[in-house]
Structures are given as structure tokens and as C-alpha cells.
C-alpha atoms as a PDB file:
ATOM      1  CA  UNK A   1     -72.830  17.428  -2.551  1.00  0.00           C
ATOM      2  CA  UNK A   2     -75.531  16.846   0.289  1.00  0.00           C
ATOM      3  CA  UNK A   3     -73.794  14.207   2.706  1.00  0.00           C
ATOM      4  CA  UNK A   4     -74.615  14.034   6.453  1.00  0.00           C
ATOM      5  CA  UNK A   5     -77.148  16.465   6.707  1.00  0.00           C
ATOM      6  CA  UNK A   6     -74.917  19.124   5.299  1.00  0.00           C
ATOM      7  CA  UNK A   7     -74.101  20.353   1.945  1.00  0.00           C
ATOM      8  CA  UNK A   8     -70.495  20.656   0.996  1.00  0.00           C
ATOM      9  CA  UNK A   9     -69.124  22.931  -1.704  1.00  0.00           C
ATOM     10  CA  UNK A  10     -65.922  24.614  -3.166  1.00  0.00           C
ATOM     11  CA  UNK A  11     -65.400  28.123  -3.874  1.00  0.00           C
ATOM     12  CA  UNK A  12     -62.759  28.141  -6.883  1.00  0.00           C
ATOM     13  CA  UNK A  13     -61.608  31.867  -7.059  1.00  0.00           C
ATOM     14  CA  UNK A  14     -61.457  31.142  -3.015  1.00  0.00           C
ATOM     15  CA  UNK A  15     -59.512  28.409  -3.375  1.00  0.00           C
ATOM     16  CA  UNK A  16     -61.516  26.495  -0.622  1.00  0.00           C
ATOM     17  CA  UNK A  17     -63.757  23.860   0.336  1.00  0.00           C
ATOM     18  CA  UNK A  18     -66.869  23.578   3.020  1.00  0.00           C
ATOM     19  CA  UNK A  19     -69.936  23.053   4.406  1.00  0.00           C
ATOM     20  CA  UNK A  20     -73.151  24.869   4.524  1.00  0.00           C
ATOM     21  CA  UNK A  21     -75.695  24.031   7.599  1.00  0.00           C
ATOM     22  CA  UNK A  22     -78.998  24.188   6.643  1.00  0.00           C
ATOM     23  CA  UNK A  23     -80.406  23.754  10.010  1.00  0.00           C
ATOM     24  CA  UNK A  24     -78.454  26.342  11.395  1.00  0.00           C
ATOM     25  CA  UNK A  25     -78.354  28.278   8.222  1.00  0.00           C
ATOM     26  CA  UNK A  26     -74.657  29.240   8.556  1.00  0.00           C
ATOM     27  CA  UNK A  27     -71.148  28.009   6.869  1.00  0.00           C
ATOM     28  CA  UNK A  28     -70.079  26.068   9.575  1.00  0.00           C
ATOM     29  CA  UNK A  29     -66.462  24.834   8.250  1.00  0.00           C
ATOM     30  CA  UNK A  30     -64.017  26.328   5.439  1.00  0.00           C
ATOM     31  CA  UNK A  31     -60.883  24.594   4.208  1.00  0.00           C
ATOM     32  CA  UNK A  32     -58.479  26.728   2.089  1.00  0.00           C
ATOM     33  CA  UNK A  33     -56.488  24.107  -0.293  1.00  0.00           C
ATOM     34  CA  UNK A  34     -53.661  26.822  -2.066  1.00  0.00           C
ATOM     35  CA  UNK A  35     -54.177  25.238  -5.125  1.00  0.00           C
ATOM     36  CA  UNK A  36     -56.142  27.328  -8.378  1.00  0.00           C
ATOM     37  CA  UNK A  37     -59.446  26.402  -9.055  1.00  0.00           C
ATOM     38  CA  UNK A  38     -60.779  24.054  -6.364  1.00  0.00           C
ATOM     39  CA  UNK A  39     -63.806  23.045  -8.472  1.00  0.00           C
ATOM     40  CA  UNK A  40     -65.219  19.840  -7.766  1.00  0.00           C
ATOM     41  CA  UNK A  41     -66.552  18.185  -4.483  1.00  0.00           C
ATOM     42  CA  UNK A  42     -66.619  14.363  -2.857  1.00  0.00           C
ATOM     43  CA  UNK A  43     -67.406  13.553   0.728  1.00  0.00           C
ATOM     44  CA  UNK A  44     -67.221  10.034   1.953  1.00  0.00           C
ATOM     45  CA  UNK A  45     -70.175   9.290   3.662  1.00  0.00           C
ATOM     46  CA  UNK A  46     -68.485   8.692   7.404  1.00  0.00           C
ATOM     47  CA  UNK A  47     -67.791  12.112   6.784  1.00  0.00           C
ATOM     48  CA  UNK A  48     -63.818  11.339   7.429  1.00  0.00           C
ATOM     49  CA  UNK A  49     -62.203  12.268   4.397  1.00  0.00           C
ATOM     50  CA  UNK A  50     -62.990  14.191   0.995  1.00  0.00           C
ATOM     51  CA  UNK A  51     -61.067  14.912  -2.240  1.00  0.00           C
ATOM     52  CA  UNK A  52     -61.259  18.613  -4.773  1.00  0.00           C
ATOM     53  CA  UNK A  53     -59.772  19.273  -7.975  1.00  0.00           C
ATOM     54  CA  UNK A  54     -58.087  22.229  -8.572  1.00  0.00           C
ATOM     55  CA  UNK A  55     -58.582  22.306 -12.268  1.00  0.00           C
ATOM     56  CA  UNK A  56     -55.812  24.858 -13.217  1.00  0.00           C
ATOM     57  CA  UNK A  57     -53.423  23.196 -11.050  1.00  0.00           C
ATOM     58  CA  UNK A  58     -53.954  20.188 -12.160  1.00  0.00           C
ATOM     59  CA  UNK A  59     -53.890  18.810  -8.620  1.00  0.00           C
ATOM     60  CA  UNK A  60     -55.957  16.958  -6.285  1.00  0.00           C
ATOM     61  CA  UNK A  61     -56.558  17.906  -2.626  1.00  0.00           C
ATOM     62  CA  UNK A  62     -57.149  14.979   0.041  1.00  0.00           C
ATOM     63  CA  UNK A  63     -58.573  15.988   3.447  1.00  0.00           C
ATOM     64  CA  UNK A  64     -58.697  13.964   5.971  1.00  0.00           C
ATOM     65  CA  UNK A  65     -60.494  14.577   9.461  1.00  0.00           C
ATOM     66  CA  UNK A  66     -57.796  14.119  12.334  1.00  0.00           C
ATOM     67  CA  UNK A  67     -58.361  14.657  16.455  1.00  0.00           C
ATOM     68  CA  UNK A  68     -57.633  18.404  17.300  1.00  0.00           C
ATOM     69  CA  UNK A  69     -53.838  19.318  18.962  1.00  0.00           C
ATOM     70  CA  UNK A  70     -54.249  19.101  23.065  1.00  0.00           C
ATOM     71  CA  UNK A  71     -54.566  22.503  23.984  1.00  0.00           C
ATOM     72  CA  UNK A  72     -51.903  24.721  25.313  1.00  0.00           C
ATOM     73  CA  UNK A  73     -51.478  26.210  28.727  1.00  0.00           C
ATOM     74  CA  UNK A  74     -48.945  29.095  29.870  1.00  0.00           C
ATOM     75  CA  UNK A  75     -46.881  31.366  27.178  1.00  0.00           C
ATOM     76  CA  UNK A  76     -45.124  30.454  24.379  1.00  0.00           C
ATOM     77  CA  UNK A  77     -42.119  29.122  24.771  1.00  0.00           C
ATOM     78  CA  UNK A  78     -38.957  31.342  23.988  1.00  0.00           C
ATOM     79  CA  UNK A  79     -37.500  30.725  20.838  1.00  0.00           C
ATOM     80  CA  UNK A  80     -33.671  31.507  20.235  1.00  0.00           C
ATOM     81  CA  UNK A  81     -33.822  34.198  23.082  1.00  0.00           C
ATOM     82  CA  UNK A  82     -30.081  35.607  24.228  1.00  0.00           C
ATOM     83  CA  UNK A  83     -29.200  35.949  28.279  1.00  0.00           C
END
């Protein structure tokens, strides 16, 4: 599917969904969905949100674009650590 100057695809024995930049000739974005199959491809057109099948798991993945986590600063914190 060619939607916002991109073209978006699946991969089924990948099991993931993305977008090719033909400007830039590079992949520029790869989803993996864990489901068998991911065959088919829609894109809205405000580029927000698209929907797969995964044909032999008879499932449908919805993605949905979202603002990235705030970055982190310092270490992790310590998780279940003994004095």
C-alpha cells in the first residue's frame, strides 16, 4: 500500500509489518506482530493507525502510533537488591 509518500508492506514468514522510503531508499520502520502469517496491509491515511491479518492465526493486528516514553536519565533502578 503506497500512503504518505511511503509504501507499507508485511513480511509473513517475518511476522512483521513496515515501510519502505523511496526517497531515501531504505526500510525506515519494522513492526514485528507475533502472530503467523502477517499477510495483508491497511494504512489510514493520517498515517495514525493500521491493521494486518495474520492468516494462519486467524488474528488481526491493530497498530496504533502513540508519543515515544520520556527518556531516561541515570542507571536503572535496583530491582529486589538485598543490604
Amino acid at each position: 500500500m503506497f500512503v504518505g509518500g511511503k509504501v507499507w508492506f508485511t513480511a509473513e514468514a517475518a511476522k512483521v509489518a513496515g515501510s519502505y522510503d523511496p526517497a531515501s531508499g531504505k526500510v525506515d520502520w519494522v513492526m514485528g506482530t507475533g502472530q503467523n502469517r502477517t499477510h495483508m496491509i491497511y494504512v489510514f491515511e493520517d498515517l495514525k493507525r493500521m491493521i494486518t491479518s495474520n492468516v494462519s492465526s486467524a488474528t488481526m493486528t491493530f497498530l496504533e502510533k502513540s508519543a515515544p516514553a520520556p527518556a531516561r536519565r541515570g542507571p536503572p533502578a535496583a530491582i529486589g537488591r538485598r543490604r
